[in-house]
Protein backbone atom coordinates (compact mmCIF):
# COMPACT_ATOMS: atom_id res chain seq x y z
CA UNK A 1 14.78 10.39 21.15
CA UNK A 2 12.15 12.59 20.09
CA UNK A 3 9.14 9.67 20.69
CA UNK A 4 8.03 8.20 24.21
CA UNK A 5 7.54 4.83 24.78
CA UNK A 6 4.08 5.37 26.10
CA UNK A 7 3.50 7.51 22.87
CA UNK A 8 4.54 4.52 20.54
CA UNK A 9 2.16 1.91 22.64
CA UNK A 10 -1.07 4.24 22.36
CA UNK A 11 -0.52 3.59 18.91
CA UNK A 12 -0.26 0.34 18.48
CA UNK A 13 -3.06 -0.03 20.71
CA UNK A 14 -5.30 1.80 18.44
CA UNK A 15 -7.86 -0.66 16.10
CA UNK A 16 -9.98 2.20 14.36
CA UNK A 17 -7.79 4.68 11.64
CA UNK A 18 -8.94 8.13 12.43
CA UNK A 19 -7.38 7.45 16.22
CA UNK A 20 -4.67 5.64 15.19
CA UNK A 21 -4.18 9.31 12.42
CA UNK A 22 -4.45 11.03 15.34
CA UNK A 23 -1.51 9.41 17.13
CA UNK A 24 0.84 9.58 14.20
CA UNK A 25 0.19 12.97 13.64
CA UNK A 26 1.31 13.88 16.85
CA UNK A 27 4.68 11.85 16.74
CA UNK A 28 5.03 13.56 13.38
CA UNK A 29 4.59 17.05 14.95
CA UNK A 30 7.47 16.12 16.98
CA UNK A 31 9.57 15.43 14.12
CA UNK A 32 9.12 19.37 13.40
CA UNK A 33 6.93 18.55 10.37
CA UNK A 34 3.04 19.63 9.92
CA UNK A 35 1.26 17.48 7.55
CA UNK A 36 0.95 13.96 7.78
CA UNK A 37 -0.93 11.87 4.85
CA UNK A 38 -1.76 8.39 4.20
CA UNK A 39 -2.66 7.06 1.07
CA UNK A 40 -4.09 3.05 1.12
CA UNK A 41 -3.63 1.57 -1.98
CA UNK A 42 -6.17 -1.94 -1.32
CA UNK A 43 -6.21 -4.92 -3.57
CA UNK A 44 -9.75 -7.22 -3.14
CA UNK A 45 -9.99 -9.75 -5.27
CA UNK A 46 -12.88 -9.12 -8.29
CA UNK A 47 -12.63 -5.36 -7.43
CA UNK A 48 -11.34 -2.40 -8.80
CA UNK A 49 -8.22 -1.60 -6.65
CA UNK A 50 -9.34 0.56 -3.76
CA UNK A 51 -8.20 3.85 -2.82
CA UNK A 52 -8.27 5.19 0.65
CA UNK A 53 -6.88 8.94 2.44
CA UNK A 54 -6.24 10.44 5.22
CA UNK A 55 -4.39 13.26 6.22
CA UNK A 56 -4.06 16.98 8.18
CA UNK A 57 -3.82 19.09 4.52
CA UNK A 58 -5.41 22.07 4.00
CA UNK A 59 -9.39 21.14 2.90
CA UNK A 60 -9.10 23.33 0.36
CA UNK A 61 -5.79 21.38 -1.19
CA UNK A 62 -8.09 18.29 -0.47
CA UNK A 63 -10.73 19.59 -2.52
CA UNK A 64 -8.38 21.64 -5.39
CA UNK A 65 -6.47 17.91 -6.01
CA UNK A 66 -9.60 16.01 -6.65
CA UNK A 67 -11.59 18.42 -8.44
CA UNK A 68 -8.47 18.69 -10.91
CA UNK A 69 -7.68 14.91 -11.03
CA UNK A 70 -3.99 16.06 -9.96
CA UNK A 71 -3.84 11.89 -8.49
CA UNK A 72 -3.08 11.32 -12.81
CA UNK A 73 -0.05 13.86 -12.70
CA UNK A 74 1.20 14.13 -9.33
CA UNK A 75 4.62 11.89 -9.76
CA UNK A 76 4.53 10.86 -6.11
CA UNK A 77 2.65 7.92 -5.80
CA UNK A 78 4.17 6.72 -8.95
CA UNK A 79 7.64 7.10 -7.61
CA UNK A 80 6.90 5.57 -4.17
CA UNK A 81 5.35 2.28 -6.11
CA UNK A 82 8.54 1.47 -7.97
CA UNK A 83 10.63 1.87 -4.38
CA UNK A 84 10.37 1.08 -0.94
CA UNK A 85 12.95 3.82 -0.71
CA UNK A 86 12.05 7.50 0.65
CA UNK A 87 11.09 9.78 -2.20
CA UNK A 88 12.28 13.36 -0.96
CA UNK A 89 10.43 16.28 -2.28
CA UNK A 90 12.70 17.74 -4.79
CA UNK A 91 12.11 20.44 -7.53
CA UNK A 92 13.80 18.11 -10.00
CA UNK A 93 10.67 15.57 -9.10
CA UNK A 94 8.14 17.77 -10.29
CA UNK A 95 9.94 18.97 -13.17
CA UNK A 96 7.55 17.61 -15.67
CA UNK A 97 4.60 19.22 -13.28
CA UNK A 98 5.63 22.78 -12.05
CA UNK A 99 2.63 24.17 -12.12
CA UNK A 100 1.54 21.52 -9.72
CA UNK A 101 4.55 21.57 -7.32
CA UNK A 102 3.76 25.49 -7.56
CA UNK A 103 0.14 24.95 -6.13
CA UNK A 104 1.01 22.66 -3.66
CA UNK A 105 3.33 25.01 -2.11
CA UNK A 106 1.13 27.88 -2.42
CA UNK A 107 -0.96 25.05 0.79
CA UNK A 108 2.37 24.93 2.90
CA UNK A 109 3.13 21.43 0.52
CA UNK A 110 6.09 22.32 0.00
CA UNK A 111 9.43 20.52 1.79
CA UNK A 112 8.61 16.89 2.96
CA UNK A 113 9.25 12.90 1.72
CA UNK A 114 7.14 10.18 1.24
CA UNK A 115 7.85 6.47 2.86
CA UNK A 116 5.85 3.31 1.16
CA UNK A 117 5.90 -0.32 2.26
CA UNK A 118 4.15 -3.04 0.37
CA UNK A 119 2.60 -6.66 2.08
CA UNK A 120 2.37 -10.01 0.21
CA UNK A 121 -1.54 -9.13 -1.00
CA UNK A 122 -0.07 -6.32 -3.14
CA UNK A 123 -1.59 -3.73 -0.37
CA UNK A 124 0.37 -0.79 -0.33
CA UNK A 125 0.59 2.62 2.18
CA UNK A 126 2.21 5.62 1.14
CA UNK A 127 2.74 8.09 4.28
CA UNK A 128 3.83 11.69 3.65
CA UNK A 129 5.51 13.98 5.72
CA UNK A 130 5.85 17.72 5.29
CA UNK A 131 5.87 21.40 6.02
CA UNK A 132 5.70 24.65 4.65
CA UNK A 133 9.10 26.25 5.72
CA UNK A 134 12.57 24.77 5.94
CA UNK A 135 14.21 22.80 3.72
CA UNK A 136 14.66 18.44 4.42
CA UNK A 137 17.91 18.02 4.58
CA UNK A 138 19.78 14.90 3.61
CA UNK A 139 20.84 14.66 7.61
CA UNK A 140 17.68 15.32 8.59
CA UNK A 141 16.27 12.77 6.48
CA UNK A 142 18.69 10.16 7.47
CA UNK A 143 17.95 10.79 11.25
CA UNK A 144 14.20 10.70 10.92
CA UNK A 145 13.90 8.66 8.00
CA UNK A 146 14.37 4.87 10.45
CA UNK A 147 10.94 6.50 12.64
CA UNK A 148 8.81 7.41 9.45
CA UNK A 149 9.70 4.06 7.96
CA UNK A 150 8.34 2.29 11.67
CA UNK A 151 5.11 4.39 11.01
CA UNK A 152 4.68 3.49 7.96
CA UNK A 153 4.83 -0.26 8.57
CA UNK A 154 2.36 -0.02 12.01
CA UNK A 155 -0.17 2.31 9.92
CA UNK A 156 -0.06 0.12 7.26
CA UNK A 157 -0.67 -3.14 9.48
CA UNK A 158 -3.95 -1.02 10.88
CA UNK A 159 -5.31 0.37 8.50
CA UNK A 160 -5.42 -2.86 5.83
CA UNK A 161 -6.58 -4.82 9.40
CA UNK A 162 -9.63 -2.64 9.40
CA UNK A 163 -10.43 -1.85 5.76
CA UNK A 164 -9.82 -5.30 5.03
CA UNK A 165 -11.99 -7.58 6.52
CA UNK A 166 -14.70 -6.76 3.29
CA UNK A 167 -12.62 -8.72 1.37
CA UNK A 168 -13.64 -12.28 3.11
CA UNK A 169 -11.03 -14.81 4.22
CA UNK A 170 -8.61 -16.25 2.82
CA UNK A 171 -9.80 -19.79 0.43
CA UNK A 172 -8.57 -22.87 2.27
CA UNK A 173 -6.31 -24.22 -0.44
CA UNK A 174 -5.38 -28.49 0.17
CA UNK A 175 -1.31 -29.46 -0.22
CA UNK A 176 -2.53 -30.52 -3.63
CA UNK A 177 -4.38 -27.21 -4.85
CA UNK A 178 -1.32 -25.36 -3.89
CA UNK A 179 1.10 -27.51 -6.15
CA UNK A 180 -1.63 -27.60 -8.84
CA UNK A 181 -1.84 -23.77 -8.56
CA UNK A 182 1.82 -22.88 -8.39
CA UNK A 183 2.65 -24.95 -11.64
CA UNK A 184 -0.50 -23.49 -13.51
CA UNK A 185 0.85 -20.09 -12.77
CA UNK A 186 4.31 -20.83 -14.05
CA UNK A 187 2.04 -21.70 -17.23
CA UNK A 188 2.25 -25.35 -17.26
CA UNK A 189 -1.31 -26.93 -18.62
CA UNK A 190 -3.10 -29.23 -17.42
CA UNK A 191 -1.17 -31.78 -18.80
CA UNK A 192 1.78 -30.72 -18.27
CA UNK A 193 1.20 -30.53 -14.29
CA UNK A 194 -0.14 -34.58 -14.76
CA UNK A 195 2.96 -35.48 -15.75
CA UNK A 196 4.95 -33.21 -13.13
CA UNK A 197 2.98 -34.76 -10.15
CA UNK A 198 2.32 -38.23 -11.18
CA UNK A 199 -1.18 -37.39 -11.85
CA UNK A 200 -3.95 -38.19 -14.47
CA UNK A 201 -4.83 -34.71 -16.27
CA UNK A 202 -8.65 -35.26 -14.90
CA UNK A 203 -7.34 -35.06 -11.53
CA UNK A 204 -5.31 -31.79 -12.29
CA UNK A 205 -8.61 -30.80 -13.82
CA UNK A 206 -10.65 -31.50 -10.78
CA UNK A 207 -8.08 -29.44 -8.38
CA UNK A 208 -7.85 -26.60 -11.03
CA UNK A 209 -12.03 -26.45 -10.84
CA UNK A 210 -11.54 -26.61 -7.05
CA UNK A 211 -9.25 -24.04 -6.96
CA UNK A 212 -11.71 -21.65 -9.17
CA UNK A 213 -14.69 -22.58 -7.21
CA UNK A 214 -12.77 -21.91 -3.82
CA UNK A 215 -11.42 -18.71 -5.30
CA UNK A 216 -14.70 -17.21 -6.60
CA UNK A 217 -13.21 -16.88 -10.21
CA UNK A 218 -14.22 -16.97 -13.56
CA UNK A 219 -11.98 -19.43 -15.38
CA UNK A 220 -8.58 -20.65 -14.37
CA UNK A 221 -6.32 -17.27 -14.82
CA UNK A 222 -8.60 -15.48 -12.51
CA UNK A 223 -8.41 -17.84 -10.00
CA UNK A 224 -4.13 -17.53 -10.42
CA UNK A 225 -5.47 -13.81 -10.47
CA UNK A 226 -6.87 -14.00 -6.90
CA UNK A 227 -4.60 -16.39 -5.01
CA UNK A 228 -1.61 -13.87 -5.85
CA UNK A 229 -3.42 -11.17 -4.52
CA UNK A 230 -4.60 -12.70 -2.07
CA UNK A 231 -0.44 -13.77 -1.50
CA UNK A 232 -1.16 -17.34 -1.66
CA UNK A 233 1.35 -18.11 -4.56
């Protein structure tokens, strides 16, 4: 009720993140909330796991939470890996952390929840909601919780579409290299997969050097490494 259709197309439309911000901001602002924040958590294979931000907070927050390396103690992002569940922005959450929950609400931080959704590649987005007055309700967080939850998953689907294209495409794994892989990650050896598949073990050893070649690995548990990031498992 409080979104228009024509609202909800523009951003699906959108291909490029700071327009497609720009759109979810304003649906949020309907919501009655002020702040909007993304947080892309990006898995590429052989990398360090990337980190990417946007949001509407004060620059100064921006600047106060890096400088201080508050992304170690603030018990958000932790809390929104181990559930897809909301994570509403209790005291009792920052109990461990007052004086952070204290300077985040000295920004307007202070009454929101945070929605994550995960894909098969491990990618994860974390979107935030929040505002400086007026407590979140558990009614108000049941009736707006369903469209956060529907932004999360479009944001997510646009912002790893664009960010992830460095990454390179996916290997093209035979019917073979897939059974080969699967049993090698259950931790069957070489052997042991020969015997499985009615193969000779320097067969499974050819498709296991395929599959690290194809993969751009090191050795055999980096190539299991990649393919389940990379959601091929």
């Amino acid at each position: 009720m409080h979104w228009k259709a024509d609202q909800l197309q523009q951003l699906l439309d959108q291909t490029h993140p700071d327009q497609a911000f720009g759109n979810a901001l304003e649906l949020v602002q309907h919501l009655d909330l002020n702040f909007l924040g993304l947080v892309v958590y990006l898995n590429v294979p052989g990398q360090p796991r990337r980190i990417i931000s946007y949001n509407n907070y004060p620059d100064a927050w921006n600047a106060h939470y890096e400088a201080n390396g508050f992304i170690k103690v603030d018990p958000i992002p932790l809390q929104s890996r181990q559930s897809t569940n909301a994570v509403l922005w209790r005291d009792e959450l920052f109990e461990k952390v007052p004086e952070f929950r204290k300077t985040a609400c000295s920004y307007g931080l202070r009454h929101g929840w945070t929605q994550s959704v995960h894909d098969q590649r491990h990618n994860e987005l974390q979107l935030s909601v929040a505002r400086p007055v007026g407590d979140i309700s558990t009614e108000e967080l049941y009736e707006n919780s369903a469209q956060a939850l529907w932004l999360c998953h479009s944001l997510h689907g646009i912002l790893c579409e664009h960010h992830q294209p460095s990454s390179g495409p996916d290997p093209a794994l035979t019917d073979r290299e897939h059974e080969v892989l699967k049993w090698s990650a259950a931790g069957k050896t070489a052997a042991d997969i020969a015997c499985i598949l009615s193969l000779s073990t320097s067969t499974v050893n050819f498709h296991i050097r395929s599959l690290i070649t194809k993969t751009n690995a090191s050795n055999k548990a980096g190539a299991i490494a990649i393919a389940a990031m990379k959601g091929l498992l």
